[in-house]
PDB file of N, CA and C in Angstrom:
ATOM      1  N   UNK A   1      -6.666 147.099 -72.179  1.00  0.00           N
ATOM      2  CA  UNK A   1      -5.231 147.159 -72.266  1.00  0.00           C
ATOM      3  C   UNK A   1      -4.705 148.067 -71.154  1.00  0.00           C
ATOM      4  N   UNK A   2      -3.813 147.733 -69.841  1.00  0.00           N
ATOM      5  CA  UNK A   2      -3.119 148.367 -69.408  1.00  0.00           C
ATOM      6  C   UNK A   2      -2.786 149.674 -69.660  1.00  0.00           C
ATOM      7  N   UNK A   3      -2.414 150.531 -69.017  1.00  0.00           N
ATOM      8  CA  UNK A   3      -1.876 151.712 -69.415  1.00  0.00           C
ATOM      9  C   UNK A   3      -0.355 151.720 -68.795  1.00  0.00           C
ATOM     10  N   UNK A   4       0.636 152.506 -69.953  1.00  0.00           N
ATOM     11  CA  UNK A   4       2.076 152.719 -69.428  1.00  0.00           C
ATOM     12  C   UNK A   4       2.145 153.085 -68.203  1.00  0.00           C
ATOM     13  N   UNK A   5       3.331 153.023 -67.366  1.00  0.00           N
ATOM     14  CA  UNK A   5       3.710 153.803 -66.510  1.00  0.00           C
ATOM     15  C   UNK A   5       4.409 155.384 -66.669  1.00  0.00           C
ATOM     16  N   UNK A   6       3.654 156.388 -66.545  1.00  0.00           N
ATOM     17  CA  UNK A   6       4.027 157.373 -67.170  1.00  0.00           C
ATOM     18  C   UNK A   6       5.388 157.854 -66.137  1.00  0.00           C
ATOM     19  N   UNK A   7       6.220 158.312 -66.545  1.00  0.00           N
ATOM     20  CA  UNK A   7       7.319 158.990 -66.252  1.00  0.00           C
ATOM     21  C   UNK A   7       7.320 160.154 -65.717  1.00  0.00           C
ATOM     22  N   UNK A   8       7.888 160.382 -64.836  1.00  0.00           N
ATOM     23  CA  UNK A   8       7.920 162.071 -64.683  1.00  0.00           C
ATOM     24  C   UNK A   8       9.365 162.655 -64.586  1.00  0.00           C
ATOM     25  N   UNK A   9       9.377 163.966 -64.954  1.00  0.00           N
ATOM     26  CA  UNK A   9      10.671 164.330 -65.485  1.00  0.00           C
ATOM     27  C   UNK A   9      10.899 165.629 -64.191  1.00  0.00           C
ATOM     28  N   UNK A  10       9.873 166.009 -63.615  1.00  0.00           N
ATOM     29  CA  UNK A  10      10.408 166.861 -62.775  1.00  0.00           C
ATOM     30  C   UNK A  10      11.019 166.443 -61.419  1.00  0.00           C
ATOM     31  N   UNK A  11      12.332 167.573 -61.508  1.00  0.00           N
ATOM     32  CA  UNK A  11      13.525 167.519 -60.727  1.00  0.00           C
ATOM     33  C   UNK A  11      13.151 167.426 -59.351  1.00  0.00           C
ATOM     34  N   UNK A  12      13.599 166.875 -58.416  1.00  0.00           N
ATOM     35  CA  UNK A  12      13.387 166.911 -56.477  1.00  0.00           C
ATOM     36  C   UNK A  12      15.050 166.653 -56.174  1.00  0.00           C
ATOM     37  N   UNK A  13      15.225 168.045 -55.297  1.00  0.00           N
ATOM     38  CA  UNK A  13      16.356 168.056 -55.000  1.00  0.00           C
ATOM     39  C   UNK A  13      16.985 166.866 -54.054  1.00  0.00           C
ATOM     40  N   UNK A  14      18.268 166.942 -54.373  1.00  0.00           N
ATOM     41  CA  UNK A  14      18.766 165.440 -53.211  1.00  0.00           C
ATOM     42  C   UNK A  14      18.364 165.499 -51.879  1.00  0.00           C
ATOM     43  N   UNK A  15      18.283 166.605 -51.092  1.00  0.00           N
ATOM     44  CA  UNK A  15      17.913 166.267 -49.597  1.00  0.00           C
ATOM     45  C   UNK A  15      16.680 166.283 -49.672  1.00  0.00           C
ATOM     46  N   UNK A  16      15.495 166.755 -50.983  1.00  0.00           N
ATOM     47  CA  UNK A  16      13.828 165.883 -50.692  1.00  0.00           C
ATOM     48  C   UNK A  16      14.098 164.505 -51.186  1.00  0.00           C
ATOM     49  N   UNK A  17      15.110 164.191 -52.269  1.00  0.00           N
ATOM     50  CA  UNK A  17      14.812 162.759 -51.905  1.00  0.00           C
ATOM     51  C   UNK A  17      15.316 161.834 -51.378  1.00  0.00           C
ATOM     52  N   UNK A  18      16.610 162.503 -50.301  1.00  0.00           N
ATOM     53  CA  UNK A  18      16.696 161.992 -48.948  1.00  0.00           C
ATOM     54  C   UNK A  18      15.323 161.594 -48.127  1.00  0.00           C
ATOM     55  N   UNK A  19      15.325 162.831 -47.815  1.00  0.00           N
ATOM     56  CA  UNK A  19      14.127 162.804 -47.171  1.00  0.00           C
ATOM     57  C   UNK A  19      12.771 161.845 -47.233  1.00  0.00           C
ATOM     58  N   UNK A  20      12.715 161.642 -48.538  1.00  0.00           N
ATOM     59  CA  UNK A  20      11.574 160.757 -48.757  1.00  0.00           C
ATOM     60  C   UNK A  20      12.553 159.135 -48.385  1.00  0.00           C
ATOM     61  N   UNK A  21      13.397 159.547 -49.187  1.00  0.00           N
ATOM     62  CA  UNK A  21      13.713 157.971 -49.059  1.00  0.00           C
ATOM     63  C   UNK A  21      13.890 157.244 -47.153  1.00  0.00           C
ATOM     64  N   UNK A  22      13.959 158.335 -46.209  1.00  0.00           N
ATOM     65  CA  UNK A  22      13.916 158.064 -44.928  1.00  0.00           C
ATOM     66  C   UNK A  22      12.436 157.948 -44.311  1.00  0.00           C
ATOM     67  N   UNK A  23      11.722 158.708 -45.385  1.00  0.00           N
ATOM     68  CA  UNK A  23      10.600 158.317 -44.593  1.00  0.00           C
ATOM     69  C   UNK A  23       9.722 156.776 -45.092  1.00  0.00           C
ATOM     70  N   UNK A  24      10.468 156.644 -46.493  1.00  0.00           N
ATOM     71  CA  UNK A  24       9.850 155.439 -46.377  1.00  0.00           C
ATOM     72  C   UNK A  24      10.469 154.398 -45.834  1.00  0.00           C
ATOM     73  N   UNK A  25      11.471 154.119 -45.462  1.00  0.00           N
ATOM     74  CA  UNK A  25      12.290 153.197 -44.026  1.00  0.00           C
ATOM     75  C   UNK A  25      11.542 153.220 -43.187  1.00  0.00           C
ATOM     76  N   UNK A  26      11.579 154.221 -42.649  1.00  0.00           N
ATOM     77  CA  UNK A  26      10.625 154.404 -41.808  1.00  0.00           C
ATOM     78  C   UNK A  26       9.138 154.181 -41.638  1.00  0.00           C
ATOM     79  N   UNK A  27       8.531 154.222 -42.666  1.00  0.00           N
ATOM     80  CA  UNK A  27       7.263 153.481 -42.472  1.00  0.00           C
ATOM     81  C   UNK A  27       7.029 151.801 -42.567  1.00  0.00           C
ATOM     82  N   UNK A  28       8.264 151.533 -43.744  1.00  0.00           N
ATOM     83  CA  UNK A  28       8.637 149.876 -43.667  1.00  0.00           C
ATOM     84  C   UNK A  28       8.908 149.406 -42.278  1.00  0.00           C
ATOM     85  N   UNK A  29       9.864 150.208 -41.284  1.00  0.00           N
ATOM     86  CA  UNK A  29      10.289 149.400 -40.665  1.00  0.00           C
ATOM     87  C   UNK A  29       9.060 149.281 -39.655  1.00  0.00           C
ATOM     88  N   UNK A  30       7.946 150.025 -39.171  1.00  0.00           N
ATOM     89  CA  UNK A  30       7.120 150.103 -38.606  1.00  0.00           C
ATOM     90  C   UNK A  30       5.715 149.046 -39.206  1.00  0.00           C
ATOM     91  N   UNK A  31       5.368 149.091 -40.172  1.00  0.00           N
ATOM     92  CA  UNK A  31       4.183 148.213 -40.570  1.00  0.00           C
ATOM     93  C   UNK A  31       4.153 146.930 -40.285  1.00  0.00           C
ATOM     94  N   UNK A  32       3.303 146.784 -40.024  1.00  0.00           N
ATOM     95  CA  UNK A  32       2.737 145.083 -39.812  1.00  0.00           C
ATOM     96  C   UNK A  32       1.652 145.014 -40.506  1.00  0.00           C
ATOM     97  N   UNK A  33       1.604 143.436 -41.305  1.00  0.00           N
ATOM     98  CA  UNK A  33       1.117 143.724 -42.771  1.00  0.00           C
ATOM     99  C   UNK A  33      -0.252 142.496 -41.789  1.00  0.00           C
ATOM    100  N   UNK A  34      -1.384 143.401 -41.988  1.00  0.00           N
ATOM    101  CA  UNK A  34      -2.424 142.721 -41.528  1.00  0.00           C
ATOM    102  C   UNK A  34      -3.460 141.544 -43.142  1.00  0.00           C
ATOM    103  N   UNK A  35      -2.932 142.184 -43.842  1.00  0.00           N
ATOM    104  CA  UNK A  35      -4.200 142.204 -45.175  1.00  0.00           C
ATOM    105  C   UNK A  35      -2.680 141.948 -46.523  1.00  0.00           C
ATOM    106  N   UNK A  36      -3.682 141.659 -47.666  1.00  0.00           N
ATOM    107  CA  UNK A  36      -3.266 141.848 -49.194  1.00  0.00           C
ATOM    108  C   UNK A  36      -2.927 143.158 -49.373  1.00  0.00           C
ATOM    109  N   UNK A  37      -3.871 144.225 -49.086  1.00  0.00           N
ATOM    110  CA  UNK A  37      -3.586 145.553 -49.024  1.00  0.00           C
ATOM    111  C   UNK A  37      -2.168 145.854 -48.977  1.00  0.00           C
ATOM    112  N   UNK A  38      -2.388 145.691 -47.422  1.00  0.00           N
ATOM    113  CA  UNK A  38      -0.741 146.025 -46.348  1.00  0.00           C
ATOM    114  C   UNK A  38       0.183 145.325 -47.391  1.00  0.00           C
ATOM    115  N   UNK A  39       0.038 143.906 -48.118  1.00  0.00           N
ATOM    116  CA  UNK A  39       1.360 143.696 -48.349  1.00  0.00           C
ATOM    117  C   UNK A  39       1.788 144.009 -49.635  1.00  0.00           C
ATOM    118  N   UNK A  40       0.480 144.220 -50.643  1.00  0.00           N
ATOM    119  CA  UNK A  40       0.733 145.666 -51.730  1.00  0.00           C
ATOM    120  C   UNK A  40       0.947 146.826 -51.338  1.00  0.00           C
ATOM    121  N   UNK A  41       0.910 147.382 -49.911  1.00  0.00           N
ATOM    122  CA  UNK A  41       1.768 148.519 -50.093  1.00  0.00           C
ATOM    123  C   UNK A  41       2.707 148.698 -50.011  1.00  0.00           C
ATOM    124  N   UNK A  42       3.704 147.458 -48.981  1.00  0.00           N
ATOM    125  CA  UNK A  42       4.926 147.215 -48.381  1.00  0.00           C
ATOM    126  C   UNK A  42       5.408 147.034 -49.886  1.00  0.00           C
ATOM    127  N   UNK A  43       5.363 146.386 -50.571  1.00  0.00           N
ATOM    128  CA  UNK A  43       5.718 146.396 -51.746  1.00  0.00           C
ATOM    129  C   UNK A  43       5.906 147.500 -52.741  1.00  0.00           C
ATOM    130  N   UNK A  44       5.209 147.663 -53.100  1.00  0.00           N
ATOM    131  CA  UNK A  44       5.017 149.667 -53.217  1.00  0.00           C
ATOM    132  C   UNK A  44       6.003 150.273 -52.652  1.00  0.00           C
ATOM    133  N   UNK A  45       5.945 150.271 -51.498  1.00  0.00           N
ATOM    134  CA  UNK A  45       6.908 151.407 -50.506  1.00  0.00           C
ATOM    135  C   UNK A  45       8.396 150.304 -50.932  1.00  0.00           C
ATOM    136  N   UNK A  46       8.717 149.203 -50.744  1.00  0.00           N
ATOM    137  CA  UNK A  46      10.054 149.047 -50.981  1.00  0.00           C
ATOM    138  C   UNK A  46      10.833 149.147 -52.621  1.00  0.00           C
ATOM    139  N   UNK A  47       9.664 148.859 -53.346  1.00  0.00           N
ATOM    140  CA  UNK A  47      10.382 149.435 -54.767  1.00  0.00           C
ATOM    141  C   UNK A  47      10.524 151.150 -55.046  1.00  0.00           C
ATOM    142  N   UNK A  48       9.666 151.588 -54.335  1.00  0.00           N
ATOM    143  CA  UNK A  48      10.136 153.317 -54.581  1.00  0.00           C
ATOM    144  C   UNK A  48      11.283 153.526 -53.710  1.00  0.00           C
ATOM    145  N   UNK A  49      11.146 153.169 -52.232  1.00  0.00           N
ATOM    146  CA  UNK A  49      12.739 152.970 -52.047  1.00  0.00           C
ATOM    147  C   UNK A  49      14.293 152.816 -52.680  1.00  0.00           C
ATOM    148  N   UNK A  50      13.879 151.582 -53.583  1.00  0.00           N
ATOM    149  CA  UNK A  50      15.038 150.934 -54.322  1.00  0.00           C
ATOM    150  C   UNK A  50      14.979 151.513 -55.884  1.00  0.00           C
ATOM    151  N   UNK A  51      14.041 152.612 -55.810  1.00  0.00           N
ATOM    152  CA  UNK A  51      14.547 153.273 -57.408  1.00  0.00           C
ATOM    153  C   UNK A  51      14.693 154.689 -56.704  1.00  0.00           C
ATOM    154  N   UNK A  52      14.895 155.309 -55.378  1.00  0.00           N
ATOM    155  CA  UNK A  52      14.551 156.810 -54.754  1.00  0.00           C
ATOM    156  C   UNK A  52      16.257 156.300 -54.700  1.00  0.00           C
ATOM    157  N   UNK A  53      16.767 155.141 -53.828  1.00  0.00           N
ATOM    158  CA  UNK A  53      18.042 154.772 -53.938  1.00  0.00           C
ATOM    159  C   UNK A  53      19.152 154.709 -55.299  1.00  0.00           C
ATOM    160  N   UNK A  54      18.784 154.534 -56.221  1.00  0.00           N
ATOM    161  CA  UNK A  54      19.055 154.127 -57.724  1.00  0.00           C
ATOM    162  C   UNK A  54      19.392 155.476 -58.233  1.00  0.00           C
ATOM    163  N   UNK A  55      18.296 156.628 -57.761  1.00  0.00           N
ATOM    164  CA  UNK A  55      18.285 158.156 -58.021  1.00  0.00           C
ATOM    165  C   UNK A  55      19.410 158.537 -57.561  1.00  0.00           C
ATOM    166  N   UNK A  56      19.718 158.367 -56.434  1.00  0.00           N
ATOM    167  CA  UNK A  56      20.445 158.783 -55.676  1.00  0.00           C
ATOM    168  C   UNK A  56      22.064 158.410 -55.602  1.00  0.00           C
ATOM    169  N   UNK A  57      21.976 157.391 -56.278  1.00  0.00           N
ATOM    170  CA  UNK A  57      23.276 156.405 -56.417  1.00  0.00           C
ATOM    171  C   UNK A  57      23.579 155.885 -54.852  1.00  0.00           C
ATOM    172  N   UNK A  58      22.960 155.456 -54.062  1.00  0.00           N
ATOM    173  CA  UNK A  58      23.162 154.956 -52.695  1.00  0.00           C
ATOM    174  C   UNK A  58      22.792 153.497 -52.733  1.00  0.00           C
ATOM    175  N   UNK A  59      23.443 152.600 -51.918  1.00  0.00           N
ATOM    176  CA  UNK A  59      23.310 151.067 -51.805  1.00  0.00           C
ATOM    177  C   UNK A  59      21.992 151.154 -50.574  1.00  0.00           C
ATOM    178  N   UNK A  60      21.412 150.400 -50.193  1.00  0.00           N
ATOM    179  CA  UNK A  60      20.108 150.232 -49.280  1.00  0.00           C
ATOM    180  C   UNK A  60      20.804 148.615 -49.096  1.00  0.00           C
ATOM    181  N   UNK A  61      20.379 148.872 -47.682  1.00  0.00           N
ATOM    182  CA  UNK A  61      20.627 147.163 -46.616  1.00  0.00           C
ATOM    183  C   UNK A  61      19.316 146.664 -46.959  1.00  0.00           C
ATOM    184  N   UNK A  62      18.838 145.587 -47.195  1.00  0.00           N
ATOM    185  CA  UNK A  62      17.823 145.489 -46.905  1.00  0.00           C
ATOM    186  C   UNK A  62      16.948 145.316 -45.574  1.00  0.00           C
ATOM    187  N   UNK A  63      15.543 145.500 -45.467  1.00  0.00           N
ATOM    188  CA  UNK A  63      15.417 145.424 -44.190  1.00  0.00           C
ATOM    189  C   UNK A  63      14.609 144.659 -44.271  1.00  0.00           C
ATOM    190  N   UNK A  64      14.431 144.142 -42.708  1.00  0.00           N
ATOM    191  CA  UNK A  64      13.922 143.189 -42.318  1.00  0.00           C
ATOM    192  C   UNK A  64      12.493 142.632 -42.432  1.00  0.00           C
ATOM    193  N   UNK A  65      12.413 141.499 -42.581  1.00  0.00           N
ATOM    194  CA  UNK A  65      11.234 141.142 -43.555  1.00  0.00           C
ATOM    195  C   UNK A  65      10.264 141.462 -42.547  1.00  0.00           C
ATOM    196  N   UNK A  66       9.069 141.934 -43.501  1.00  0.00           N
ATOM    197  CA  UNK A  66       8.083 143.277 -42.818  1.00  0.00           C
ATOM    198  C   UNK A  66       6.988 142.041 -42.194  1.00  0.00           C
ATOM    199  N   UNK A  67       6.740 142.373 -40.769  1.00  0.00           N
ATOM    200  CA  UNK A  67       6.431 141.992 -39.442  1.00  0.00           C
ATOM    201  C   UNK A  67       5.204 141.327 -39.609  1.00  0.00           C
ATOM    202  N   UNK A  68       4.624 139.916 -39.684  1.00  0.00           N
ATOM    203  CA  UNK A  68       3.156 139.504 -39.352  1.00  0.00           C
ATOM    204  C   UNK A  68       2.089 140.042 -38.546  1.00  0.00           C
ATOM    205  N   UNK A  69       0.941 139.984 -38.762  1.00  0.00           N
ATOM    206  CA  UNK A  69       0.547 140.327 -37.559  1.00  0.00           C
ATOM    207  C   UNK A  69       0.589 139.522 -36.100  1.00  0.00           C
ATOM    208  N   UNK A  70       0.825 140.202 -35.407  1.00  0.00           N
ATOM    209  CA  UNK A  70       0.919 139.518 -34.261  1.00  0.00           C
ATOM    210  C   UNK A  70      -0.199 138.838 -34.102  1.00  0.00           C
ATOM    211  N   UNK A  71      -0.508 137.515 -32.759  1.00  0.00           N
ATOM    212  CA  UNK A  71      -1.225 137.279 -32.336  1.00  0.00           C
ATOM    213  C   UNK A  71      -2.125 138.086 -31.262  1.00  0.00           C
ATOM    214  N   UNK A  72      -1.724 138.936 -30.648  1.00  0.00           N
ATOM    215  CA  UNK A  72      -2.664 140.158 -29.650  1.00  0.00           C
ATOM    216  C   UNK A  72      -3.513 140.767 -30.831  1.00  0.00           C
ATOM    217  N   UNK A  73      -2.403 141.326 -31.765  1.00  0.00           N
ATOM    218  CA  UNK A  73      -3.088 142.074 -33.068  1.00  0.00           C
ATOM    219  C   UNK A  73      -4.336 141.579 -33.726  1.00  0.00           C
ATOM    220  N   UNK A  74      -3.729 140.473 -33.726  1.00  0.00           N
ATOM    221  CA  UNK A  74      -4.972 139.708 -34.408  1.00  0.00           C
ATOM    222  C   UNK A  74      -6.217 139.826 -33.952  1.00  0.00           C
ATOM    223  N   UNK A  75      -6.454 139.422 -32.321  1.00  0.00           N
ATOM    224  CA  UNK A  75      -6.943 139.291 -31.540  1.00  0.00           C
ATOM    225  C   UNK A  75      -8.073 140.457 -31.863  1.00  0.00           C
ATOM    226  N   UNK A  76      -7.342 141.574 -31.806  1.00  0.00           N
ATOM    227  CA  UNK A  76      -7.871 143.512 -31.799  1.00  0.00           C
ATOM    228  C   UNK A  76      -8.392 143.535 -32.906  1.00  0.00           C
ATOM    229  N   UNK A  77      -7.748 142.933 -34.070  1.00  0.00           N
ATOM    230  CA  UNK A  77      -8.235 143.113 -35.573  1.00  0.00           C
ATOM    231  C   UNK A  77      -9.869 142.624 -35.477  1.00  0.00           C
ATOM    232  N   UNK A  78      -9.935 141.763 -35.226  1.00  0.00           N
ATOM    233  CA  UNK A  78     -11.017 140.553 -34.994  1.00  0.00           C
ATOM    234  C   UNK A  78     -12.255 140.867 -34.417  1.00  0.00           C
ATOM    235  N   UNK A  79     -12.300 142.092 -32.975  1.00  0.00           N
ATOM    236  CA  UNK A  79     -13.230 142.250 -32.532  1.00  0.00           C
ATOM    237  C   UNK A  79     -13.711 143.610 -33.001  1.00  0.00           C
TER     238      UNK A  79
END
């Protein structure tokens, strides 16, 4: 049987969770999702986004759908 998602109740002031919430933009907007991994984390990282936002009472744009790997990439991945 699954286990709950436990809750946490301790406080992070608004500019740490500014802060977080910029850094995970910031890692979204940068990743290129090579694997299942990559695209469970992109996932990951955009729902803590959209509840760090929710905290915060702020609207989020969405961003742009997170980057394939390239073909060079690929290329690099490969050897």
């Amino acid at each position: 049987m699954a286990r709950p998602k436990r809750v946490h109740t301790t406080k992070l002031s608004q500019d740490a969770l500014t802060t977080l919430l910029d850094l995970i933009e910031i890692k979204l907007q940068s990743m290129e999702v090579f694997d299942r991994e990559d695209a469970r984390e992109a996932k990951s990282l955009s729902e803590a986004r959209e509840e760090i936002a929710a905290i915060l009472g702020v609207s989020v744009t969405p961003i742009a759908p997170i980057r394939p790997m390239s073909t060079a990439a690929m290329r690099m991945h490969r050897a």
